[in-house]
Protein backbone atom coordinates (compact mmCIF):
# COMPACT_ATOMS: atom_id res chain seq x y z
CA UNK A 1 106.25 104.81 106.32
CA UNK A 2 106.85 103.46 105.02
CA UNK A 3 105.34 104.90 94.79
CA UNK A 4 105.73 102.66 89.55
CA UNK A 5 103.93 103.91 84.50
CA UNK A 6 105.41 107.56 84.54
CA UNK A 7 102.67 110.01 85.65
CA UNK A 8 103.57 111.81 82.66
CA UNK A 9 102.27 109.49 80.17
CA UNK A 10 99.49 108.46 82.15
CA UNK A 11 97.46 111.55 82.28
CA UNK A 12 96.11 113.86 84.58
CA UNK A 13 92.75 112.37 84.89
CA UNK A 14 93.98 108.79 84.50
CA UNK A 15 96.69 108.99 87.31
CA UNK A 16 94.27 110.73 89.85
CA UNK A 17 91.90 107.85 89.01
CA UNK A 18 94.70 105.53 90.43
CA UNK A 19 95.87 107.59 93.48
CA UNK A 20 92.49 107.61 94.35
CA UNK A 21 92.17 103.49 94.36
CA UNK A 22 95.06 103.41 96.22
CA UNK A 23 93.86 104.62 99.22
CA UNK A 24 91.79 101.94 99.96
CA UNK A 25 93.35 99.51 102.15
CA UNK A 26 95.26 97.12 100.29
CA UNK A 27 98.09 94.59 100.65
CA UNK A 28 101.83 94.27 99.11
CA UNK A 29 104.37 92.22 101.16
CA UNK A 30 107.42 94.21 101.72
CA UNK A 31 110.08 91.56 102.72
CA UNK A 32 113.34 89.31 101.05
CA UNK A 33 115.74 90.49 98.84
CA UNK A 34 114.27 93.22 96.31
CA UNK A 35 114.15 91.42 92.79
CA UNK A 36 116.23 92.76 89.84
CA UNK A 37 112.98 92.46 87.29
CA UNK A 38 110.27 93.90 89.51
CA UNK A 39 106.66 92.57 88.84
CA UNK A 40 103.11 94.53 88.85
CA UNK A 41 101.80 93.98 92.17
CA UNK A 42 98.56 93.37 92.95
CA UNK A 43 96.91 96.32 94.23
CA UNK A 44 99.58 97.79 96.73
CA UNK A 45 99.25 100.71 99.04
CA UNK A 46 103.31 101.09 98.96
CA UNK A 47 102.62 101.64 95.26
CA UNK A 48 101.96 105.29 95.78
CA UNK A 49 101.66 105.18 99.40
CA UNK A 50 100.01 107.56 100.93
CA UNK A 51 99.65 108.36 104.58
CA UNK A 52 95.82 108.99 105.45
CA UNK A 53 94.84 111.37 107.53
CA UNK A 54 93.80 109.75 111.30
CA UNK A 55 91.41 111.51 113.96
CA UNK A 56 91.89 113.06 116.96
CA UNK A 57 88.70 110.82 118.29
CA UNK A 58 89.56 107.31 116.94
CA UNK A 59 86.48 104.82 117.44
CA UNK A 60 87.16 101.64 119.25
CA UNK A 61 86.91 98.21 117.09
CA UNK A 62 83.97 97.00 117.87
CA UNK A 63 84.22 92.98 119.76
CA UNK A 64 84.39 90.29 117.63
CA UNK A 65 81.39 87.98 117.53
CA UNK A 66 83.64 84.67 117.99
CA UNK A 67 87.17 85.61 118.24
CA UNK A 68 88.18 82.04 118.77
CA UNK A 69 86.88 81.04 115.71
CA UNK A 70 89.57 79.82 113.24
CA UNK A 71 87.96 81.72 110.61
CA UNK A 72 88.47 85.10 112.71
CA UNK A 73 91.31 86.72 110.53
CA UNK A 74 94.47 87.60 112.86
CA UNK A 75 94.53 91.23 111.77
CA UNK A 76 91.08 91.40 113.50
CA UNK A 77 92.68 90.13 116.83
CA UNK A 78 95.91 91.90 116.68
CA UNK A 79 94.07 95.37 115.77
CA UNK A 80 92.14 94.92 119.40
CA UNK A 81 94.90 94.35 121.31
CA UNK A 82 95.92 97.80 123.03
CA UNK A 83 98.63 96.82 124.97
CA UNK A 84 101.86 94.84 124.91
CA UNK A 85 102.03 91.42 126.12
CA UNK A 86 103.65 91.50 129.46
CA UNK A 87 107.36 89.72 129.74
CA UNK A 88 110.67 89.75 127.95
CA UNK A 89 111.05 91.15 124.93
CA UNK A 90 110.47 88.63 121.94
CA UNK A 91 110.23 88.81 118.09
CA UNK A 92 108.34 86.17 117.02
CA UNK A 93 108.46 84.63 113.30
CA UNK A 94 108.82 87.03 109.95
CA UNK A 95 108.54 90.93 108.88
CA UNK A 96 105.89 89.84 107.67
CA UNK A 97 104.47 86.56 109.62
CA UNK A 98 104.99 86.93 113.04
CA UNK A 99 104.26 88.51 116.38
CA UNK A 100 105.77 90.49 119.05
CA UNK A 101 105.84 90.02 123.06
CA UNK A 102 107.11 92.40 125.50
CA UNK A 103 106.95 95.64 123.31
CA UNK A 104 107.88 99.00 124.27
CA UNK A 105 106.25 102.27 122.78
CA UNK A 106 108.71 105.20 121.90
CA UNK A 107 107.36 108.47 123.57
CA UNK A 108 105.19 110.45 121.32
CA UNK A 109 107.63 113.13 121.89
CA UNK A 110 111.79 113.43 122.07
CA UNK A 111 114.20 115.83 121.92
CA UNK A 112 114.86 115.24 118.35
CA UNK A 113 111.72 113.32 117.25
CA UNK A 114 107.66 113.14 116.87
CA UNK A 115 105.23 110.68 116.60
CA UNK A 116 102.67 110.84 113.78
CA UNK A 117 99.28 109.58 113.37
CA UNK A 118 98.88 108.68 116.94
CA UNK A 119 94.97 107.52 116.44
CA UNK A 120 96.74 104.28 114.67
CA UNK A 121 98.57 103.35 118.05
CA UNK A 122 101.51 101.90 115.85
CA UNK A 123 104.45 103.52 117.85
CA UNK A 124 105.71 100.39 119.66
CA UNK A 125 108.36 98.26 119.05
CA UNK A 126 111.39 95.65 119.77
CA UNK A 127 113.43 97.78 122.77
CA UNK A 128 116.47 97.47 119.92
CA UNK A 129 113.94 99.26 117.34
CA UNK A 130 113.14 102.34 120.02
CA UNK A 131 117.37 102.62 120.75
CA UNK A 132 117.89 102.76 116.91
CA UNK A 133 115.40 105.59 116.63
CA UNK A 134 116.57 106.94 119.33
CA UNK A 135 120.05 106.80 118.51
CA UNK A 136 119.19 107.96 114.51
CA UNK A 137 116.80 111.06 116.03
CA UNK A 138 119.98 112.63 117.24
CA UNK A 139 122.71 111.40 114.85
CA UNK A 140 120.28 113.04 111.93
CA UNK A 141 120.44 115.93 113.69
CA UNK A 142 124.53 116.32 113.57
CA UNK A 143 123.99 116.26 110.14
CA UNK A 144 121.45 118.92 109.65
CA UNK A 145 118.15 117.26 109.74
CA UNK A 146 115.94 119.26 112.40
CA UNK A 147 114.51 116.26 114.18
CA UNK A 148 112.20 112.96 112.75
CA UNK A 149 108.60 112.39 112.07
CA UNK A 150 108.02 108.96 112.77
CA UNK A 151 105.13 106.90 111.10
CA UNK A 152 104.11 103.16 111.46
CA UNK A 153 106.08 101.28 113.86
CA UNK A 154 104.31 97.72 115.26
CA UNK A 155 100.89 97.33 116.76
CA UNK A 156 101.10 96.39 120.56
CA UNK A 157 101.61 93.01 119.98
CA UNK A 158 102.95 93.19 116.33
CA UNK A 159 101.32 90.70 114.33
CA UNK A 160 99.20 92.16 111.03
CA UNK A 161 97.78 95.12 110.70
CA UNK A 162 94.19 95.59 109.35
CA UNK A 163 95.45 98.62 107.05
CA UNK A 164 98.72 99.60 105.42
CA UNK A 165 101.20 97.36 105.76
CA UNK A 166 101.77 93.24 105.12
CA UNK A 167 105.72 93.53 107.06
CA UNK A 168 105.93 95.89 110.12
CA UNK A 169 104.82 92.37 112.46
CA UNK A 170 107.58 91.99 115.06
CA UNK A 171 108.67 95.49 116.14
CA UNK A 172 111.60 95.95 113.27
CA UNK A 173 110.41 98.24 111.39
CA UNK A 174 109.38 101.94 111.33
CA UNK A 175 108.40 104.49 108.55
CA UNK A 176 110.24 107.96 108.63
CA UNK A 177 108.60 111.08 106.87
CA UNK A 178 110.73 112.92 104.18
CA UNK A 179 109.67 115.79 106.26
CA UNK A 180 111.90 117.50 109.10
CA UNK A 181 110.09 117.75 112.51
CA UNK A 182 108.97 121.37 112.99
CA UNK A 183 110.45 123.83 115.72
CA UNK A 184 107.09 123.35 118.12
CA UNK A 185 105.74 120.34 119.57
CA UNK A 186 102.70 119.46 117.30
CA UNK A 187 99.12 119.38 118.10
CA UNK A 188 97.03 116.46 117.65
CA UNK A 189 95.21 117.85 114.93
CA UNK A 190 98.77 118.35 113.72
CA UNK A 191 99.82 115.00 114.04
CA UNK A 192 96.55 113.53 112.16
CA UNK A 193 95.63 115.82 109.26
CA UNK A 194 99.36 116.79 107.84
CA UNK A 195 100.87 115.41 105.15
CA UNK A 196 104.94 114.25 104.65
CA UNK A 197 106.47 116.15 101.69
CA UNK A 198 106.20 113.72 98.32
CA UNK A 199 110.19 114.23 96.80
CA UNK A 200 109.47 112.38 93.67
CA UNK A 201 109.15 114.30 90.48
CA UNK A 202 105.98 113.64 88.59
CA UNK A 203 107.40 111.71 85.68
CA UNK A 204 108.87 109.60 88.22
CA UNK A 205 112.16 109.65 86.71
CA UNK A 206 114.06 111.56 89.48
CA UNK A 207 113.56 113.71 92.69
CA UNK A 208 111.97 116.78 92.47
CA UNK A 209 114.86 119.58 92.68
CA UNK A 210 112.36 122.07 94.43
CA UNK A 211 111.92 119.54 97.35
CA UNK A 212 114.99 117.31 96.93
CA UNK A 213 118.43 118.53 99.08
CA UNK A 214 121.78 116.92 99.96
CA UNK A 215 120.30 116.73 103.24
CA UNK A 216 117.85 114.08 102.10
CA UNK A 217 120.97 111.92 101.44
CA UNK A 218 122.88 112.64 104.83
CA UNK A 219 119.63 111.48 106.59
CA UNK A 220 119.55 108.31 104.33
CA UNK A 221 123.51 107.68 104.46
CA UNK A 222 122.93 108.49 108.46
CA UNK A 223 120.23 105.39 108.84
CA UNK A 224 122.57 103.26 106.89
CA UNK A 225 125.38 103.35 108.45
CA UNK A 226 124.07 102.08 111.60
CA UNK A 227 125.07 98.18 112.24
CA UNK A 228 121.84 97.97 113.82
CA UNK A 229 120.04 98.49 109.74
CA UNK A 230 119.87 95.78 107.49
CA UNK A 231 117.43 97.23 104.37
CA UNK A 232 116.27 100.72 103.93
CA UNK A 233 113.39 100.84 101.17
CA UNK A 234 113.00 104.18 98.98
CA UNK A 235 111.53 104.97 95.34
CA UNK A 236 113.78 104.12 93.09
CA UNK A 237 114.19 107.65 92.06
CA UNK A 238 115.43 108.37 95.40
CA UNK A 239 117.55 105.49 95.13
CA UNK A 240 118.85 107.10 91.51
CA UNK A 241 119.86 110.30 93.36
CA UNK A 242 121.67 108.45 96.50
CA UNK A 243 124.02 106.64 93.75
CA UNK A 244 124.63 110.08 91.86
CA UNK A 245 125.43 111.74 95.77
CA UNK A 246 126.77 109.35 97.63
CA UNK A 247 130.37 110.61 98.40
CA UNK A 248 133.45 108.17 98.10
CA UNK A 249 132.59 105.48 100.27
CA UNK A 250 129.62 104.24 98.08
CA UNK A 251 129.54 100.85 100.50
CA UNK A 252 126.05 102.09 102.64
CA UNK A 253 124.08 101.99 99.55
CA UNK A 254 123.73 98.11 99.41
CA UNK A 255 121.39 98.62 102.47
CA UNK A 256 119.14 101.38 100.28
CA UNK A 257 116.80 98.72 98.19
CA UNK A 258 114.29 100.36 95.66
CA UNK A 259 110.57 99.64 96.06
CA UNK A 260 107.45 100.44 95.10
CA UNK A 261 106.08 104.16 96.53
CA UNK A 262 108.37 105.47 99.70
CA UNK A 263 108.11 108.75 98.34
CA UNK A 264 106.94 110.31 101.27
CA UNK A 265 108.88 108.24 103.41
CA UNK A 266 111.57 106.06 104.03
CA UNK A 267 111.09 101.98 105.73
CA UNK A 268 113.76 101.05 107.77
CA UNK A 269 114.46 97.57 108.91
CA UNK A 270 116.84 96.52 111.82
CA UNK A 271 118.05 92.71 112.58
CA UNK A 272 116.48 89.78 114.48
CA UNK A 273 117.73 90.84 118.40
CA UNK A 274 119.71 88.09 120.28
CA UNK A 275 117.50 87.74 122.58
CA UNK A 276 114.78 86.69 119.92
CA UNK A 277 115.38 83.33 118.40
CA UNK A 278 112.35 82.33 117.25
CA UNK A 279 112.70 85.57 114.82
CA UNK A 280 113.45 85.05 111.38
CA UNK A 281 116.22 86.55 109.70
CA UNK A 282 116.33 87.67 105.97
CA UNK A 283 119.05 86.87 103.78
CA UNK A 284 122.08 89.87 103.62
CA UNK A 285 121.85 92.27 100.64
CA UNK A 286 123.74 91.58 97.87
CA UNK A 287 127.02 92.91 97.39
CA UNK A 288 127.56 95.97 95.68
CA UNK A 289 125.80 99.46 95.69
CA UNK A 290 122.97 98.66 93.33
CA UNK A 291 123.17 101.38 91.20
CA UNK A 292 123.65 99.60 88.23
CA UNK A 293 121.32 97.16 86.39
CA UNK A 294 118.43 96.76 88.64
CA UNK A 295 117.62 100.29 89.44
CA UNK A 296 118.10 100.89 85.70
CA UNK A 297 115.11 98.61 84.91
CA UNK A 298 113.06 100.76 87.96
CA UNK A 299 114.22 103.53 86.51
CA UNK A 300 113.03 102.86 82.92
CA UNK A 301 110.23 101.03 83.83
CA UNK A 302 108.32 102.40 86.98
CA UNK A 303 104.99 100.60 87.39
CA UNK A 304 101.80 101.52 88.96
CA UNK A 305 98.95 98.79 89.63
CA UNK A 306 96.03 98.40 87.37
CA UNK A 307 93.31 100.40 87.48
CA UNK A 308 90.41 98.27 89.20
CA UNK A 309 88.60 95.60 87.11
CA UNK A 310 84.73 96.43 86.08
CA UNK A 311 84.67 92.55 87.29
CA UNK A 312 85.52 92.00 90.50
CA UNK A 313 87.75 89.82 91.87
CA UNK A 314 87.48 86.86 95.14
CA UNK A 315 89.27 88.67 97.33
CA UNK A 316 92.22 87.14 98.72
CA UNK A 317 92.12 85.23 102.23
CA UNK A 318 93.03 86.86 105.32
CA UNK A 319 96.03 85.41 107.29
CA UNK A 320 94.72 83.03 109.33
CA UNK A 321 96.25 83.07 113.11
CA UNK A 322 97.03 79.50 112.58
CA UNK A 323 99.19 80.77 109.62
CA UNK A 324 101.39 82.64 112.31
CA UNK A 325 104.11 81.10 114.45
CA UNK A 326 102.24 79.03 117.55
CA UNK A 327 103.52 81.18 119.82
CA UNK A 328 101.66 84.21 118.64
CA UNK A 329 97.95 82.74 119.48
CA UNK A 330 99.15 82.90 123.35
CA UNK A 331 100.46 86.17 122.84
CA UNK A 332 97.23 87.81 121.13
CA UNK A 333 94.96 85.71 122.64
CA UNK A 334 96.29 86.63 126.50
CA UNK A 335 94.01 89.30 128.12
């Protein structure tokens, strides 16, 4: 990781009120084409998105009392699973129904990259996913970037998480911070308790010029123009500045879709591998840069969720495992 009202008009008091019911762990399905006339999700943690802080002594999950019940919710079963299932790589199903077999965890450390929030073991990935990064780590570099701070990635064996994210299932996706790896290898504590830089100014109408450089859109432009990309998700006022920077060749910006929060950070998306048929493959991006009509109507009208009802609401299901592709109850049910 992987904000919407301007904070402006909302108040001091009011918007802190929201930030504050963001943080609890919520659910907003990042996947498809991004519509033109964006809707008021329901409570979203991509909304304003921010990263919580982890610990440098994580607690284990305790066991399930009948994890072969089909009541058991499959974040519950995925979220126990520490290690990848043995075999050939595999993405299984949907960003944001599936599974993953085979996985392979980028190091914590690179020449031109870090791993953040290590407590949420969520570094692992399609092989194809670690290249990219790989790859991306030192082609942002050429370009003045001093190295990447990499979020959420995939869970060991993909599949949904029990916090954060609804897509991020079959080892496709990975959150980058809008904040340049510093010149020392970090500490744990490091890793955990720091913060990415927010870029968004506060009427959420454009970057913020004391945070915001061209840099930011070399990095961006960098990520898209790798065939290996197929969406890149930002605030739309970070999609706003992209348009007014992006040099002649406008063309990578159909990859750069605006969504709710990504102020902190930036969700990139690869392809389905070849060697993973059972994955499911979005529709292309529409032609075009979207700069024009769509971001407009982000632009003008940047939402944030409702503040919580005094009555509350039946919360909605979990994903069942049975809602997942078959294959992924042998894969997160395997020892």
């Amino acid at each position: 990781m992987a904000v919407g009202i301007g904070k402006s008009a909302l108040g001091g008091a009011t918007l802190a009120a929201r930030r504050l019911s963001l943080v609890l762990p919520v659910v907003l399905l990042v996947a498809g084409i991004v519509p033109a006339l964006p809707q008021v999700p329901a409570h979203d943690p991509d909304t304003l998105d921010p990263t919580p802080p982890g610990s440098v002594n994580p607690e284990p999950l305790p066991p399930l009392e009948n994890p072969n019940s089909p009541k058991t919710p499959a974040k519950q079963l995925f979220a126990r699973r520490l290690t990848p299932f043995p075999g050939p790589p595999r993405s299984i199903g949907g960003y944001a129904d599936g599974c993953l077999a085979g996985a392979t965890a980028l190091p914590i450390d690179g020449p031109t990259w870090q791993v953040m929030r290590l407590s949420r073991n969520r570094n692992w990935g399609h092989p194809n996913l670690i290249a990219f990064l790989e790859r991306f780590a030192d082609n942002a570099k050429k370009v003045g970037w001093n190295g990447l701070l990499i979020g959420d990635m995939s869970q060991p064996r993909g599949g949904p998480m029990i916090n954060g994210h609804s897509s991020h299932q079959i080892g496709l996706d990975a959150d980058i911070w809008f904040t340049p790896m510093p010149d020392h290898v970090q500490s744990r504590e490091e890793r955990e308790f720091s913060f990415p830089a927010d870029i968004v100014a506060k009427n959420q109408q454009d970057v913020d010029p004391e945070v915001w450089t061209h840099t930011h859109t070399d990095l961006i432009r960098t990520a898209a123009q790798d065939p290996a990309v197929t969406r890149i998700f930002v605030n739309a006022a970070i999609k706003k500045a992209l348009c007014r920077e992006s040099g002649p060749d406008p063309t990578w910006l159909a990859k750069v879709r605006p969504w709710y929060g990504h102020a902190e950070h930036f969700h990139v998306r690869i392809g389905c591998p070849p060697d993973s048929p059972a994955c499911k493959s979005q529709p292309p991006v529409p032609a075009g840069d979207a700069c024009g009509h769509e971001l407009d109507h982000w632009i003008k009208h940047p939402v944030l969720p409702p503040l919580p009802s005094q009555i509350p609401k039946k919360p909605k299901p979990d994903i069942a495992l049975a809602a997942l592709p078959p294959a992924c109850k042998g894969i997160v049910m395997a020892p």
